[in-house]
C-alpha atoms as a PDB file:
ATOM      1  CA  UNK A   1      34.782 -12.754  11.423  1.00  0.00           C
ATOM      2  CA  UNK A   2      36.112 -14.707  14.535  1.00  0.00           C
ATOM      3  CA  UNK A   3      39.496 -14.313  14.750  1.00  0.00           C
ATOM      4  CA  UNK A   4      41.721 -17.255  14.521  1.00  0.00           C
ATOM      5  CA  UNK A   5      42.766 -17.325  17.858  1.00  0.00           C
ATOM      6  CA  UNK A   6      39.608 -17.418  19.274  1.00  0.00           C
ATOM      7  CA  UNK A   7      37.968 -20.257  17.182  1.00  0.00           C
ATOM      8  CA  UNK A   8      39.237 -22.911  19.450  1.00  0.00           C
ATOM      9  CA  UNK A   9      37.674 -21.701  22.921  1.00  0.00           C
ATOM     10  CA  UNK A  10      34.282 -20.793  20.841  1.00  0.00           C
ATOM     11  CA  UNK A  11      33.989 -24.122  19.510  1.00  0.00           C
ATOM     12  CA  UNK A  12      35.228 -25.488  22.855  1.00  0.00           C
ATOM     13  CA  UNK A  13      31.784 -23.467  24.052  1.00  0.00           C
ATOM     14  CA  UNK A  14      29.718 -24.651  21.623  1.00  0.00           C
ATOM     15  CA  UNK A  15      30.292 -28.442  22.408  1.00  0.00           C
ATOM     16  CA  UNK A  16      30.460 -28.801  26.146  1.00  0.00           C
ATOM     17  CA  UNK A  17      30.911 -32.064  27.968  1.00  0.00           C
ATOM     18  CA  UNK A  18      28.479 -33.339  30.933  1.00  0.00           C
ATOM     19  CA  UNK A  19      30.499 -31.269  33.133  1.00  0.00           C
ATOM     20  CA  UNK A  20      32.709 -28.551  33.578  1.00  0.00           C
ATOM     21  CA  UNK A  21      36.386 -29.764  33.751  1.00  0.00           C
ATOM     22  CA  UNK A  22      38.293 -30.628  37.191  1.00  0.00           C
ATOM     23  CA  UNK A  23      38.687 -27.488  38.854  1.00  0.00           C
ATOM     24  CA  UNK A  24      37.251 -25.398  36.324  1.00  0.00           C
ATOM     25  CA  UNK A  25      35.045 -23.230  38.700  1.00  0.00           C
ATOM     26  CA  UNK A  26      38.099 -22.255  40.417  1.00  0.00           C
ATOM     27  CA  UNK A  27      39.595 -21.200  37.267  1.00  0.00           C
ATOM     28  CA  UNK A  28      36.521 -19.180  36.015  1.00  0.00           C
ATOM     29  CA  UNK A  29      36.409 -17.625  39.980  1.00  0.00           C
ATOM     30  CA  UNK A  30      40.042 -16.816  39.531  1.00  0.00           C
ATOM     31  CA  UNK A  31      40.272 -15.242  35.926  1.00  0.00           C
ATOM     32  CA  UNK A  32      37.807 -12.361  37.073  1.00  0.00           C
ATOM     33  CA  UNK A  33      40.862  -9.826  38.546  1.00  0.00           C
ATOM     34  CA  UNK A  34      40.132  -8.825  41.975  1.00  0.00           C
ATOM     35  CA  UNK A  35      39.535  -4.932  41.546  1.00  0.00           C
ATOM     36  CA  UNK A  36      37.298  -6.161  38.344  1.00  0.00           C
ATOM     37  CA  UNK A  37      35.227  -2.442  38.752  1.00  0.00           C
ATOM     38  CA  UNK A  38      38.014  -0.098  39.424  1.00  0.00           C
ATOM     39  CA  UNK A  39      39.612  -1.484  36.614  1.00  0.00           C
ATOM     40  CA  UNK A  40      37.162  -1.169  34.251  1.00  0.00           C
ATOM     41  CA  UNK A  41      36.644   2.410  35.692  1.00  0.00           C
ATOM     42  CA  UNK A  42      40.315   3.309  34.685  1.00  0.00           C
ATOM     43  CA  UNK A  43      40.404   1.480  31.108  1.00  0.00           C
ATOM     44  CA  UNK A  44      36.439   0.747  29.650  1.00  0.00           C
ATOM     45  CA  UNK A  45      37.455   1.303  26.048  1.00  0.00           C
ATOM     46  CA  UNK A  46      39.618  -2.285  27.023  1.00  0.00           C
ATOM     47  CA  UNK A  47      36.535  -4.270  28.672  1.00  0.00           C
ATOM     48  CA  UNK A  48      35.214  -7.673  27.195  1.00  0.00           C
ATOM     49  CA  UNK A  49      33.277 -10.607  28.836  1.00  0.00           C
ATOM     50  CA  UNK A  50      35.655 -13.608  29.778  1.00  0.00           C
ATOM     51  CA  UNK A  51      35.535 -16.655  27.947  1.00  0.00           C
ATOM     52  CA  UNK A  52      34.888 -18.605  31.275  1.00  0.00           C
ATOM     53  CA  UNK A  53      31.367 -16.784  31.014  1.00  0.00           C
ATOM     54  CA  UNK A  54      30.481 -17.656  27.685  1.00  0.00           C
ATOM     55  CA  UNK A  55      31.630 -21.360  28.788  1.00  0.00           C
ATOM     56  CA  UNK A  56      30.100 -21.797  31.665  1.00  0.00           C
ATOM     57  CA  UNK A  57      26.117 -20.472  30.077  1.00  0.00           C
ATOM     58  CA  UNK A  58      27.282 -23.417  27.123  1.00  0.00           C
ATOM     59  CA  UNK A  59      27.467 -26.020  29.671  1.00  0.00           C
ATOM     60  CA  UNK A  60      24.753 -25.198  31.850  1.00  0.00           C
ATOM     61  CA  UNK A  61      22.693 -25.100  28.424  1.00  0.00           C
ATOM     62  CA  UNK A  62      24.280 -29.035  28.302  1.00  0.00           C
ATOM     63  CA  UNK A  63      23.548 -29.914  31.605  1.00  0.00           C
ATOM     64  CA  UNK A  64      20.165 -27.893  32.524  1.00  0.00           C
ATOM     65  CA  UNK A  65      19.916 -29.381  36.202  1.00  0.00           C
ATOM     66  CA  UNK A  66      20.168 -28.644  40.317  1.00  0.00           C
ATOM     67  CA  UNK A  67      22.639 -30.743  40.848  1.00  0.00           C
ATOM     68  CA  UNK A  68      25.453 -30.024  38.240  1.00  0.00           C
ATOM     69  CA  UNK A  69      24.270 -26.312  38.793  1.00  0.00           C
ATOM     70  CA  UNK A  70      25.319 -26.424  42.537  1.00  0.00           C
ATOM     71  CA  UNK A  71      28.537 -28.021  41.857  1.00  0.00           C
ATOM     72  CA  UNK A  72      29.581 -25.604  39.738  1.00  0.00           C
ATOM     73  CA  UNK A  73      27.834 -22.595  41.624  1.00  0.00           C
ATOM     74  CA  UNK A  74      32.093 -21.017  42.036  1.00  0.00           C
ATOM     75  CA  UNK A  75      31.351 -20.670  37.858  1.00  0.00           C
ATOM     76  CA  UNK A  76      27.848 -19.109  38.066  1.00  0.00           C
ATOM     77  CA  UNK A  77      29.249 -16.879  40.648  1.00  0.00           C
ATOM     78  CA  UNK A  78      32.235 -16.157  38.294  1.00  0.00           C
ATOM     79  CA  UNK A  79      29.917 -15.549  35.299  1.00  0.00           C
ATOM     80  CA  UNK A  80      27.742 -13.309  37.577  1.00  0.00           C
ATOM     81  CA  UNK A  81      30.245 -11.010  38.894  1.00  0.00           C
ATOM     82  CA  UNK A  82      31.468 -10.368  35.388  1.00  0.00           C
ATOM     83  CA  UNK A  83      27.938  -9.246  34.473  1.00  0.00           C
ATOM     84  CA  UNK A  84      27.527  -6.759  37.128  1.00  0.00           C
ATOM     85  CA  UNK A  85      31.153  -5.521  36.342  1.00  0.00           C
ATOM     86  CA  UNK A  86      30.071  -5.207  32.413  1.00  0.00           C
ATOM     87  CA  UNK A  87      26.469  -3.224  33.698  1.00  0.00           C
ATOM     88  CA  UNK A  88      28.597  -0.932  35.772  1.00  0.00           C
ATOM     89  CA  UNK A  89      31.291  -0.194  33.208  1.00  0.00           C
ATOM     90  CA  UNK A  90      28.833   0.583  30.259  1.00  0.00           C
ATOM     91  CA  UNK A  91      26.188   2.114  32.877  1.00  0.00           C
ATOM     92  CA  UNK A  92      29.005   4.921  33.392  1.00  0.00           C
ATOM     93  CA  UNK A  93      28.817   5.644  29.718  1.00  0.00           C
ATOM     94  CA  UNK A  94      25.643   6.171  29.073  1.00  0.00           C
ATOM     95  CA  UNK A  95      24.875   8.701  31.733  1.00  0.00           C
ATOM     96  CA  UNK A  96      27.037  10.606  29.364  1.00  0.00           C
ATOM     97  CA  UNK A  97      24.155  10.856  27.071  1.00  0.00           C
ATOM     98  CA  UNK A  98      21.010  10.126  29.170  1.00  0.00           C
ATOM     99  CA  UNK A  99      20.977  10.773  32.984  1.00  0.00           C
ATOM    100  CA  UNK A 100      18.587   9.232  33.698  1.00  0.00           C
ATOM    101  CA  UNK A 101      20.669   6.117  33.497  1.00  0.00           C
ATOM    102  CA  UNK A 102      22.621   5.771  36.914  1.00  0.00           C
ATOM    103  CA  UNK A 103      23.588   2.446  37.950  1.00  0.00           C
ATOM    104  CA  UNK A 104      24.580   2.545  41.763  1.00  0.00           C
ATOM    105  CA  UNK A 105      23.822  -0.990  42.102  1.00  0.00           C
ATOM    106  CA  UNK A 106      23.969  -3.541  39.292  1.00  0.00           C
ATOM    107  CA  UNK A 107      22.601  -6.123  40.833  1.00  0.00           C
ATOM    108  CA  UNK A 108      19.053  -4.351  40.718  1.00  0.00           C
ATOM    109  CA  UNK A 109      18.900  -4.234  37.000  1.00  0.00           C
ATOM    110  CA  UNK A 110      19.839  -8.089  36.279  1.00  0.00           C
ATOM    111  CA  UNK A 111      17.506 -10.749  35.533  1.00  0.00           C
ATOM    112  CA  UNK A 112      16.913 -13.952  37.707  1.00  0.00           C
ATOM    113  CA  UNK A 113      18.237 -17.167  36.174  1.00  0.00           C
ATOM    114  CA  UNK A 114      15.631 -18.999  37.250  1.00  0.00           C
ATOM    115  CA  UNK A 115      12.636 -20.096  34.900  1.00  0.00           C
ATOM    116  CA  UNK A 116       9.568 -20.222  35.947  1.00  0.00           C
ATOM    117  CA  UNK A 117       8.350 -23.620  34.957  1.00  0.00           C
ATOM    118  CA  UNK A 118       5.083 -23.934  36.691  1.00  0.00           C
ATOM    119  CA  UNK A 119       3.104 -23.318  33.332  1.00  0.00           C
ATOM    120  CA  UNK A 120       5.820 -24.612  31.099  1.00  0.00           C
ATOM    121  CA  UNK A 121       6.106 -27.930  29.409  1.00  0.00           C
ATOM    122  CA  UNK A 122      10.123 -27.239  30.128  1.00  0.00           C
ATOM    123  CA  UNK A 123      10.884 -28.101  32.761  1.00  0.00           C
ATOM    124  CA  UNK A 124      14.652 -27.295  33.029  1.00  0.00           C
ATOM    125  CA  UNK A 125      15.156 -24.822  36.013  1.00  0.00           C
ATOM    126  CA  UNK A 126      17.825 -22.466  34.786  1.00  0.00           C
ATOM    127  CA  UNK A 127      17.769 -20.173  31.612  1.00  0.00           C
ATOM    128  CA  UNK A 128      20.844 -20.952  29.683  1.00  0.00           C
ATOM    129  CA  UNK A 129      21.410 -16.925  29.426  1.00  0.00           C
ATOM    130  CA  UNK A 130      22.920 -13.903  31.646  1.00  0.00           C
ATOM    131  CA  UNK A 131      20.416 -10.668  30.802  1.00  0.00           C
ATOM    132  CA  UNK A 132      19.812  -7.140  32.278  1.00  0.00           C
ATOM    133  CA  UNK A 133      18.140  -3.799  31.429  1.00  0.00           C
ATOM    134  CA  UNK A 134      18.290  -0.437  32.173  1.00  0.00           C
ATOM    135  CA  UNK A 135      14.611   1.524  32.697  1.00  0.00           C
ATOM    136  CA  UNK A 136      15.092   5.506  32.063  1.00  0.00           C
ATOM    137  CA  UNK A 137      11.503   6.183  33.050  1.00  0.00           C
ATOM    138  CA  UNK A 138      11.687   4.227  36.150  1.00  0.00           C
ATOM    139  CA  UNK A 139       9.535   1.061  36.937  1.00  0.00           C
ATOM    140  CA  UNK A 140       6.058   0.117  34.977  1.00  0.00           C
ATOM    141  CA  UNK A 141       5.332  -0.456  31.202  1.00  0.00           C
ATOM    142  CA  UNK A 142       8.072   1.892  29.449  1.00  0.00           C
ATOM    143  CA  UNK A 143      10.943   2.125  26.759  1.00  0.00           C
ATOM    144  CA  UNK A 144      13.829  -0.184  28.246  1.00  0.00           C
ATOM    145  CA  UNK A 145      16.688  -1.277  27.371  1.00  0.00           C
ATOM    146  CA  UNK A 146      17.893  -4.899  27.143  1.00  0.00           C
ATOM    147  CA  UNK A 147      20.909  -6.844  26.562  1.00  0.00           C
ATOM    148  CA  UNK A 148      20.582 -10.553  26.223  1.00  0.00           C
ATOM    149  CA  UNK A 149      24.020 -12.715  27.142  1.00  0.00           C
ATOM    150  CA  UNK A 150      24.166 -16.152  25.304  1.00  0.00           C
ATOM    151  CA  UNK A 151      26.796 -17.865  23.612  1.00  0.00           C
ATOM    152  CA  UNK A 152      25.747 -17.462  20.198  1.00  0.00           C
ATOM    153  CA  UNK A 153      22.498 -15.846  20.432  1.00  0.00           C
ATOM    154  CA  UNK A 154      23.021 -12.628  21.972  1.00  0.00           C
ATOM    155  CA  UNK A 155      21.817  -9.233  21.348  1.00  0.00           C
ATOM    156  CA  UNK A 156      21.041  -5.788  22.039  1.00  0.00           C
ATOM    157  CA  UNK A 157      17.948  -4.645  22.164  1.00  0.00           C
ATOM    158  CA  UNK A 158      15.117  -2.567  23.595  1.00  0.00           C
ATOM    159  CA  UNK A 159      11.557  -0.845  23.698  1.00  0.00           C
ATOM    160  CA  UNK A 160       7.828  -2.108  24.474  1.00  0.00           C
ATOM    161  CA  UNK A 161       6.469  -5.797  24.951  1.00  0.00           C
ATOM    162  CA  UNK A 162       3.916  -7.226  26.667  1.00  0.00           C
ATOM    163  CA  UNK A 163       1.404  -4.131  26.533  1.00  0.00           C
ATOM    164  CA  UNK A 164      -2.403  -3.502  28.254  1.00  0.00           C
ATOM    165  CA  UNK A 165      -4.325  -2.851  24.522  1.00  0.00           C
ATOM    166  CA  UNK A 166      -5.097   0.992  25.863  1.00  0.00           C
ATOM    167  CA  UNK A 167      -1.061   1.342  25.724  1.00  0.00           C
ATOM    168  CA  UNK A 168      -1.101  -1.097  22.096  1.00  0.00           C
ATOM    169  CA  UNK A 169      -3.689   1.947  20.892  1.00  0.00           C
ATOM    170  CA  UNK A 170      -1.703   5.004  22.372  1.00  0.00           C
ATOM    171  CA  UNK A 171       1.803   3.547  20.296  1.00  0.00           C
ATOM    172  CA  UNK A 172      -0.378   3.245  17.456  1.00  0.00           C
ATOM    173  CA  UNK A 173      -2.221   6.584  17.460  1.00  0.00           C
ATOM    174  CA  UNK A 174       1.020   8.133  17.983  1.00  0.00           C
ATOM    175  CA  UNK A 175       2.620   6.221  15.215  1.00  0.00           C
ATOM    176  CA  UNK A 176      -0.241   7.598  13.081  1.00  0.00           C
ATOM    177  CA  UNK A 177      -0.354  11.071  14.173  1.00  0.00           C
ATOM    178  CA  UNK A 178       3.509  11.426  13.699  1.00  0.00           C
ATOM    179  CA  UNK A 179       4.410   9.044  11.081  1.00  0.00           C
ATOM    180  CA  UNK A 180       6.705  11.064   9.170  1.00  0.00           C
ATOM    181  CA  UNK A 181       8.807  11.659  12.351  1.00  0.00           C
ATOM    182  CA  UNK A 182       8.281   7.570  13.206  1.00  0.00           C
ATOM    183  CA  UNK A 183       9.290   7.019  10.110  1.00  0.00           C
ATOM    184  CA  UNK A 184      12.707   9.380  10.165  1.00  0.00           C
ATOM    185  CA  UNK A 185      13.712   7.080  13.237  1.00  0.00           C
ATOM    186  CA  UNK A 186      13.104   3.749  11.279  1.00  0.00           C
ATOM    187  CA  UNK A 187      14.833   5.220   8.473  1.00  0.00           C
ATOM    188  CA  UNK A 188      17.330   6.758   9.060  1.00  0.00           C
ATOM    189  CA  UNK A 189      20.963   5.250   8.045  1.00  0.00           C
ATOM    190  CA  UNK A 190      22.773   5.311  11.637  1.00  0.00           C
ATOM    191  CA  UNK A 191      19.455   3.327  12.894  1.00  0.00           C
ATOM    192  CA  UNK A 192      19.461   0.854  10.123  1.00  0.00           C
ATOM    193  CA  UNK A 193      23.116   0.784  10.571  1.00  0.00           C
ATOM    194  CA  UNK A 194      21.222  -1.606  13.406  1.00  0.00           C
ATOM    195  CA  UNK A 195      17.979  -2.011  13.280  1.00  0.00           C
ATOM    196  CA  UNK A 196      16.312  -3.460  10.232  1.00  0.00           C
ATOM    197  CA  UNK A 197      12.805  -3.989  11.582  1.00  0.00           C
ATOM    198  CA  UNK A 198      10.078  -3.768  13.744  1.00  0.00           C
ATOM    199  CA  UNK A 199      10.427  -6.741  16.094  1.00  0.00           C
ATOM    200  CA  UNK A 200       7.729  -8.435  18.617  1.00  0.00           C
ATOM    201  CA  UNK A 201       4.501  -9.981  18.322  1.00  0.00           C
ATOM    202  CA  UNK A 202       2.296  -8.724  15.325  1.00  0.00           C
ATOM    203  CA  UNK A 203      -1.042  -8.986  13.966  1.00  0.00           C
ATOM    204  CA  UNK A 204      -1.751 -10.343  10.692  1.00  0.00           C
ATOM    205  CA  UNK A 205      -4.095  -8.395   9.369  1.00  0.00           C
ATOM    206  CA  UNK A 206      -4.498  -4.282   9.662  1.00  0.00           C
ATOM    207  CA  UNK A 207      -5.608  -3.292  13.364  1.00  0.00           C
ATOM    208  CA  UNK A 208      -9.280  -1.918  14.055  1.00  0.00           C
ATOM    209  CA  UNK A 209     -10.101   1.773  13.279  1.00  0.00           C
ATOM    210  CA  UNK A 210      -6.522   1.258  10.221  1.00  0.00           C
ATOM    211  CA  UNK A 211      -7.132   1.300   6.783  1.00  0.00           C
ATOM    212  CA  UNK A 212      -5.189  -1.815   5.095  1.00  0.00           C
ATOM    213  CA  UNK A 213      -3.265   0.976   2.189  1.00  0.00           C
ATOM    214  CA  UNK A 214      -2.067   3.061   5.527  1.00  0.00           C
ATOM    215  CA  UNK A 215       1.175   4.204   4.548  1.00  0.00           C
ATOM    216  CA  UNK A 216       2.572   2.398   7.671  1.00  0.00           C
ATOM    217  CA  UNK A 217       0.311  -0.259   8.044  1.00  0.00           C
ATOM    218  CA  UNK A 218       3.125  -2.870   8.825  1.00  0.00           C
ATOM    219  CA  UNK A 219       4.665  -1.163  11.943  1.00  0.00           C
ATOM    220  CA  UNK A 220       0.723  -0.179  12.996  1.00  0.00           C
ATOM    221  CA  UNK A 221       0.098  -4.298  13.088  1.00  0.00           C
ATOM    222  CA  UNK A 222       2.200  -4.598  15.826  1.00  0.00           C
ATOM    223  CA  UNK A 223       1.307  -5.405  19.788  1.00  0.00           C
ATOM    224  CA  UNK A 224       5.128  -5.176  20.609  1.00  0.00           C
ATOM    225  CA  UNK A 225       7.412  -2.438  19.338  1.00  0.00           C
ATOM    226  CA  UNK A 226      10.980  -4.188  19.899  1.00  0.00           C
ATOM    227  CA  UNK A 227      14.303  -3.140  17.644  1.00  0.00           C
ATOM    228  CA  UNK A 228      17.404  -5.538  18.766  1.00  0.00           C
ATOM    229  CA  UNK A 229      20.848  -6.452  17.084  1.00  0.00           C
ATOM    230  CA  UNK A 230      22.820  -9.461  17.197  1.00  0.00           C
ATOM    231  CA  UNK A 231      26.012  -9.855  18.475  1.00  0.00           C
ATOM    232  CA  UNK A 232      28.610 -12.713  18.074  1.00  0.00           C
ATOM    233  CA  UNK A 233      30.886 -14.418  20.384  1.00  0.00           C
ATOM    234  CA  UNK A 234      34.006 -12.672  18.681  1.00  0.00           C
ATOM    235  CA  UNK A 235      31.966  -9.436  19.369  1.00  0.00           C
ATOM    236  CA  UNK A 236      31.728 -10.100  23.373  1.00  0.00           C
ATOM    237  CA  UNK A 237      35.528 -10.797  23.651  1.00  0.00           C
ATOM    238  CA  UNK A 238      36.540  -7.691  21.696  1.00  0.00           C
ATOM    239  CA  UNK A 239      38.175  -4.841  23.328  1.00  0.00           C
ATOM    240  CA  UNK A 240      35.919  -2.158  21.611  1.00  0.00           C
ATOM    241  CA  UNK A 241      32.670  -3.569  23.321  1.00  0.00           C
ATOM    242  CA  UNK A 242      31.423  -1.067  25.730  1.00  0.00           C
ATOM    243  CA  UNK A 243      32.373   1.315  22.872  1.00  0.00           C
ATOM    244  CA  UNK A 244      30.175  -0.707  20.052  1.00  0.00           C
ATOM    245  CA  UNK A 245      27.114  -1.320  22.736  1.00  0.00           C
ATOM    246  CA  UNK A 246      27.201   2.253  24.333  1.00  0.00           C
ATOM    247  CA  UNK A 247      26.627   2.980  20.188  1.00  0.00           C
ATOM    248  CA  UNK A 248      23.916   0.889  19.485  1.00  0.00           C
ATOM    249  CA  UNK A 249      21.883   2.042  22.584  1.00  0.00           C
ATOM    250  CA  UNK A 250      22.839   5.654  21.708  1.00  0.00           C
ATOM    251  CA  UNK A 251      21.269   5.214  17.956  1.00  0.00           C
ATOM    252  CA  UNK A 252      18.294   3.484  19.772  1.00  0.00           C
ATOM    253  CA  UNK A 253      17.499   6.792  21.718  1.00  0.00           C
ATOM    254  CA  UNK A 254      15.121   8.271  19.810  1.00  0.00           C
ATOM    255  CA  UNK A 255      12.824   5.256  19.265  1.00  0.00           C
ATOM    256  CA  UNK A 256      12.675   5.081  22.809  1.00  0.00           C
ATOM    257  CA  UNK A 257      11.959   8.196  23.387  1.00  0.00           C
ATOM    258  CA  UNK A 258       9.382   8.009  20.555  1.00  0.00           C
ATOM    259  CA  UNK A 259       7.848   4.808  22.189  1.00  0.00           C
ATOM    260  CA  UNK A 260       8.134   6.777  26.154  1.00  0.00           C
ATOM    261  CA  UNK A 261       6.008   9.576  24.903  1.00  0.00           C
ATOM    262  CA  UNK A 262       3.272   7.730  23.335  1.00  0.00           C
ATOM    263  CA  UNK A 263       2.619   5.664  26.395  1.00  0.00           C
ATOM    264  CA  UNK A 264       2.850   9.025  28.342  1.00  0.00           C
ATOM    265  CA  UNK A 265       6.444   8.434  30.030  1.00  0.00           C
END
């Protein structure tokens, strides 16, 4: 539940105006502290996104557009820098568990905010989101993991999307040839604690060469293999944060590696 303190600036959030008020990309600038990192470093059980963030992706949602994006560019900046400080602070923690994950630049694992509208019917310019992921395996089609920044929709999430069919048949063959142990991930009660399904684009009907009575027929339907959870505003602002994500990616682990191995990672 949102605590009561909090409810005004969310709903603030959730209704912006046409623009952000006087001043108010100074203020976001200025509420980042100036040694952001090496405080984080010192105290990450303590780290939370700022408000300003969560404000300034609910008014850009408002006012999608170059102009009110460029004067308020001081906010984007704001909102920015306390991304990469967020990537670098939970980055630290899970090397702790995978080392493969080392973030030296943050920067590198952050998503454009640009949309690429030349196909799309939208044409607003900017997403109305912050995202990143981190890539164990290294570039190419692989487990990743993805967090998704947006005042009231975010989440946590990770695994395949997007897949060549050869790589859609290798996740299902191995899926079949090791479906008790797939289905010990999906199962068991720290995942679900989670994860409750399966997420990503999916068939309809049972895939070629798949009976439709296979015992895990509805995870062998899929052409993406995606687990996320939600997480709410209240969530971001909380001091346990890097604590609760650094858990959720932790508990993800072995689906990714699951997913890594079948595409030959």
């Amino acid at each position: 539940m949102l605590r009561q303190a909090q409810q005004p600036m969310l709903r603030q959030a959730q209704q912006p105006t046409n623009s952000l008020p006087i001043n108010r990309d100074k203020q976001l600038t200025n509420s980042l502290p100036i040694n952001r990192e090496k405080q984080l470093t010192n105290s990450l059980s303590h780290y939370m996104f700022q408000q300003s963030t969560l404000d300034f992706l609910a008014h850009l949602k408002a006012n999608n557009n170059k102009d009110w994006f460029e004067k308020n560019r001081k906010a984007y900046d704001a909102a920015r820098a306390d991304q990469y400080a967020f990537i670098a602070a939970l980055g630290k923690e899970m090397h702790k568990w995978d080392d493969r994950i080392t973030i030296l630049d943050p920067k590198k694992h952050t998503m454009r905010i640009n949309r690429d509208i030349r196909f799309s019917k939208d044409k607003s310019p900017y997403k109305s989101s912050l995202s990143f992921h981190f890539s164990p395996s290294g570039d190419g089609p692989h487990g990743g993991y993805y967090f998704h920044l947006e005042p009231g929709a975010t989440f946590v999430g990770g695994g395949l999307y997007a897949l060549e069919p050869d790589k859609i048949k290798a996740v299902r063959q191995e899926i079949d040839y090791n479906l008790d142990e797939f289905s010990g991930i999906m199962n068991n009660k720290g995942f679900k604690k989670y994860f409750s399904l399966l997420k990503g684009d999916a068939l309809k009907t049972a895939p070629k060469d798949y009976p439709k009575d296979h015992p895990g027929i509805e995870w062998l339907k899929h052409k993406d293999f995606i687990v996320s959870h939600h997480l709410s505003d209240a969530e971001l602002l909380a001091k346990d944060l890097i604590p609760k994500v650094n858990d959720i990616y932790k508990t993800m682990q072995p689906f990714m590696v699951f997913m890594d191995r079948a595409i030959g990672q």
